[in-house]
C-alpha atoms as a PDB file:
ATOM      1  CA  UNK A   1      35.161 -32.236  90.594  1.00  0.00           C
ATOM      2  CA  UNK A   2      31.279 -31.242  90.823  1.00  0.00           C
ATOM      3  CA  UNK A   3      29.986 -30.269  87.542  1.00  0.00           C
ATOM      4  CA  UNK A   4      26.421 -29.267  88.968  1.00  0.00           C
ATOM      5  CA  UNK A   5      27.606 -25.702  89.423  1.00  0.00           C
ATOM      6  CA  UNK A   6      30.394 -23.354  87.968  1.00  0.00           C
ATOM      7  CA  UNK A   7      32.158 -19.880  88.857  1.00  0.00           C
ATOM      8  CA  UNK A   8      34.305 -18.395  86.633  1.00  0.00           C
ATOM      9  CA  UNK A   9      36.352 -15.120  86.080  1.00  0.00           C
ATOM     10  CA  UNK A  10      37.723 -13.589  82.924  1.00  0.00           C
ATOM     11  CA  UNK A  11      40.249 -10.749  83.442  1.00  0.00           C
ATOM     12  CA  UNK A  12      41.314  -9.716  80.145  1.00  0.00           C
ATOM     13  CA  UNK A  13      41.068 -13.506  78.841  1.00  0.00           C
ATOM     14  CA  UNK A  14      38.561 -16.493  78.030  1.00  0.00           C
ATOM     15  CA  UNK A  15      37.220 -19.376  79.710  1.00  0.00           C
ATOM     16  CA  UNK A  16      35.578 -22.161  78.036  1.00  0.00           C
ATOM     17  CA  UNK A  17      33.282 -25.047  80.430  1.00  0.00           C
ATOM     18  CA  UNK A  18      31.868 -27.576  78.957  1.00  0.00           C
ATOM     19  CA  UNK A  19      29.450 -28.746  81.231  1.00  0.00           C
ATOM     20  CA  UNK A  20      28.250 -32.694  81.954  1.00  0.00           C
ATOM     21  CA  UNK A  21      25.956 -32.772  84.771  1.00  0.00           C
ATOM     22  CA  UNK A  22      22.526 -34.075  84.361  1.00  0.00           C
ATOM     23  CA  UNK A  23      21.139 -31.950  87.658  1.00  0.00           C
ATOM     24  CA  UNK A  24      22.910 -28.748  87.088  1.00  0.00           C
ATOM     25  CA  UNK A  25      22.433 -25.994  89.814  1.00  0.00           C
ATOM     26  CA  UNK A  26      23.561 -22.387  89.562  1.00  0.00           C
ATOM     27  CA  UNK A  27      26.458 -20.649  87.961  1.00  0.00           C
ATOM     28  CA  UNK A  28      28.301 -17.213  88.699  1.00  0.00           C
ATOM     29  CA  UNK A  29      30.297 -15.880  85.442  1.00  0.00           C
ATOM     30  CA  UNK A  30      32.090 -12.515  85.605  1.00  0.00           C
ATOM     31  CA  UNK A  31      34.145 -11.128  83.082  1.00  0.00           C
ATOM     32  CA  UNK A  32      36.025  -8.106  82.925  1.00  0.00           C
ATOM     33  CA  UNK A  33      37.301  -7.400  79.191  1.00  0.00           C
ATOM     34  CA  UNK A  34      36.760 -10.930  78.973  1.00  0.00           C
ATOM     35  CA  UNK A  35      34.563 -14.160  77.259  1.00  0.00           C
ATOM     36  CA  UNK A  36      33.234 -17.228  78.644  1.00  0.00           C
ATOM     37  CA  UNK A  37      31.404 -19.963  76.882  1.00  0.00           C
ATOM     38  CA  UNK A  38      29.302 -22.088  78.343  1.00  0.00           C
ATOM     39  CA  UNK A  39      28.316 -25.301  76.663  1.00  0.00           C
ATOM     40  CA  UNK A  40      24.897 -27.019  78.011  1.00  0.00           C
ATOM     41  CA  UNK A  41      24.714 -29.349  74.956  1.00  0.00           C
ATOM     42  CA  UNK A  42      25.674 -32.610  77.212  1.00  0.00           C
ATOM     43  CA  UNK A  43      23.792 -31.159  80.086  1.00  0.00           C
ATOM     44  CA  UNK A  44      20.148 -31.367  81.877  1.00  0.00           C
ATOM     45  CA  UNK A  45      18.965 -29.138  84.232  1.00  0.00           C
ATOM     46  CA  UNK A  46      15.840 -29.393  86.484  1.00  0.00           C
ATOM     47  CA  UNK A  47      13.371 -27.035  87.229  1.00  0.00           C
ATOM     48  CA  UNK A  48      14.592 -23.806  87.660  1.00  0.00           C
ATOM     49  CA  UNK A  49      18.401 -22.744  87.603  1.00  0.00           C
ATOM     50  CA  UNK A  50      19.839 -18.855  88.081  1.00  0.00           C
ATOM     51  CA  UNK A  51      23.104 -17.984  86.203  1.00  0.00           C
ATOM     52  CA  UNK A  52      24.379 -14.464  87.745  1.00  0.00           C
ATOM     53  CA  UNK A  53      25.964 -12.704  84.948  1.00  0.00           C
ATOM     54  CA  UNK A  54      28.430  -9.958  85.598  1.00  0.00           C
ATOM     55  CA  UNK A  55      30.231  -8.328  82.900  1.00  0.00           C
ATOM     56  CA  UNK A  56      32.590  -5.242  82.292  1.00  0.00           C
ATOM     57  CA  UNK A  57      33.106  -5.050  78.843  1.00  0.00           C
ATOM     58  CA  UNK A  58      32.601  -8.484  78.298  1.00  0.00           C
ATOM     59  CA  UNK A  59      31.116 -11.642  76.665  1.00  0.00           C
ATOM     60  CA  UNK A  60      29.432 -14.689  77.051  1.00  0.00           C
ATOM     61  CA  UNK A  61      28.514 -17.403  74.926  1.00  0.00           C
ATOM     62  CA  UNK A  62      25.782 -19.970  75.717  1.00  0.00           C
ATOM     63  CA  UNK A  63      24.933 -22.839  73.524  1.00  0.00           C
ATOM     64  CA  UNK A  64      21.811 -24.596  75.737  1.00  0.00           C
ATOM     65  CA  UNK A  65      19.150 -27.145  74.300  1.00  0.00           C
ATOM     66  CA  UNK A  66      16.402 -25.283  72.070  1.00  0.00           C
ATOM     67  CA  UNK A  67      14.266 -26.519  74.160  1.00  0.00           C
ATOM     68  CA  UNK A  68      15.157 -24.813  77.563  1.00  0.00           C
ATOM     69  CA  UNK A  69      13.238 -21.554  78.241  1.00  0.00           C
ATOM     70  CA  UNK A  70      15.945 -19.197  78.927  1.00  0.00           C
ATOM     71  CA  UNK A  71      14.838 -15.768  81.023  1.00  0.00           C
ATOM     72  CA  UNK A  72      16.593 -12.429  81.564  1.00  0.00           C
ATOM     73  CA  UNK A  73      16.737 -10.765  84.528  1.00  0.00           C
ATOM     74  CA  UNK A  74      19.363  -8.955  84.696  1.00  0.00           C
ATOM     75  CA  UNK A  75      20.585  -5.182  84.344  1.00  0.00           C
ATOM     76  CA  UNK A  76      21.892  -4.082  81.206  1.00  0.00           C
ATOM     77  CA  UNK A  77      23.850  -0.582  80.238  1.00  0.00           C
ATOM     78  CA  UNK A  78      24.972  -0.910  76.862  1.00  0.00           C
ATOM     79  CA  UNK A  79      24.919  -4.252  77.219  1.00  0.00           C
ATOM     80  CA  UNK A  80      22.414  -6.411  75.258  1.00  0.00           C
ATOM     81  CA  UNK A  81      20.798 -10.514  75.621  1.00  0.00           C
ATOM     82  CA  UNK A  82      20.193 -12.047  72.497  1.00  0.00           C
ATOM     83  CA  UNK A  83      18.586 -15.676  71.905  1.00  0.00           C
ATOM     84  CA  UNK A  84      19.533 -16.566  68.496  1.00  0.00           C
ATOM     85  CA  UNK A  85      17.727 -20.280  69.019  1.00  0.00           C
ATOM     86  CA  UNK A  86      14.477 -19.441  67.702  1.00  0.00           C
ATOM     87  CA  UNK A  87      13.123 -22.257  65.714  1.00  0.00           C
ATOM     88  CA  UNK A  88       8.880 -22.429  65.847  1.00  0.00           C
ATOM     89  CA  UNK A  89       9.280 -26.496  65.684  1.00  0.00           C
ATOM     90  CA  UNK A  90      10.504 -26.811  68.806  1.00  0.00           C
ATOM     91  CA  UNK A  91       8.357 -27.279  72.184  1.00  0.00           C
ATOM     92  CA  UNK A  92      10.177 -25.192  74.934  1.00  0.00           C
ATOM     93  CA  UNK A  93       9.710 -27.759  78.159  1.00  0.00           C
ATOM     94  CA  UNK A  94       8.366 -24.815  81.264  1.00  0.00           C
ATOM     95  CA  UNK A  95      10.254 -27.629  83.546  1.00  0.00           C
ATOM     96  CA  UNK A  96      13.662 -26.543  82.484  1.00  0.00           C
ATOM     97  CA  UNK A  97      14.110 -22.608  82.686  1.00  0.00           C
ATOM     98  CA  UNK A  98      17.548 -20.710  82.993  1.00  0.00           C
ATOM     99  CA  UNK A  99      17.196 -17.746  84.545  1.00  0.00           C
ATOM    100  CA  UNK A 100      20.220 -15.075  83.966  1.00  0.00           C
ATOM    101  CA  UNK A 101      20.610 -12.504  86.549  1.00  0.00           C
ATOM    102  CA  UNK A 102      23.508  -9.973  86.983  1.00  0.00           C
ATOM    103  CA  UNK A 103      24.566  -6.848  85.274  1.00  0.00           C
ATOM    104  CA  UNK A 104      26.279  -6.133  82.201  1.00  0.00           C
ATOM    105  CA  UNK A 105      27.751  -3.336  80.964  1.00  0.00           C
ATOM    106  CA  UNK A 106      29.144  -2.699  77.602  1.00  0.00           C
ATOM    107  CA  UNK A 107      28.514  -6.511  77.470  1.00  0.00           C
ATOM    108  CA  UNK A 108      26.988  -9.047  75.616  1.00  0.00           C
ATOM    109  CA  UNK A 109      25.279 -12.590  76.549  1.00  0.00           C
ATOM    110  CA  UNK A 110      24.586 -14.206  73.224  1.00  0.00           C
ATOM    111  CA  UNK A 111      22.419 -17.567  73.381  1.00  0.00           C
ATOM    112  CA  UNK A 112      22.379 -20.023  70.389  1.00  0.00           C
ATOM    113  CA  UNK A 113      21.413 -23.814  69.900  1.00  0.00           C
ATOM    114  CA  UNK A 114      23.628 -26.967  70.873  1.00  0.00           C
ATOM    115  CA  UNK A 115      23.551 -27.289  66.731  1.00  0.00           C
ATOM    116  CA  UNK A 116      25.409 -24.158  66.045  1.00  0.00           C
END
């Protein structure tokens, strides 16, 4: 099994990865009525890495390092990004940026801290 990437789908259900890699790649998450969690906490990425995001009425859940810089790129109707890992001690490291790309609608993509 290679951990350095992920694709999921949630039809009217969940899926929860737990990801491992220490040179993670890309990812492709689509849920439809659904929720996925992603868990970065035992994870390293390097440089940049895109997500695509696609959601229908759905949810996602990261929990990624504080000190990733996380982007948003994507399209949102209804659909809102919110990075709940603000904390003003913390150094974000430019080297490791997630980008999320996709489209949401009547979705959500909420990001909080490995500690949470």
């Amino acid at each position: 099994m290679n951990d350095d990437y992920i694709a999921t789908t949630a039809l009217f259900g969940e899926v929860k990865k737990y990801i491992l890699s220490k040179d993670f790649k890309f990812g492709n998450l689509t849920n439809v009525f659904g929720k996925t969690t992603v868990d970065f906490c035992n994870a390293d990425i390097n440089g940049a890495v895109v997500m695509t995001c696609t959601q229908l009425f759905g949810e996602i859940l990261i929990k990624a390092p504080a000190t990733w810089h996380i982007v948003s790129e994507g399209t949102n109707i209804f659909a809102v990004v919110d990075d709940k890992r603000r904390n003003p001690t913390v150094s974000i490291d430019r080297n490791k940026v997630l980008i999320l790309r996709g489209t949401g609608i009547f979705g959500a993509i909420k990001i909080v801290d490995c500690v949470n």
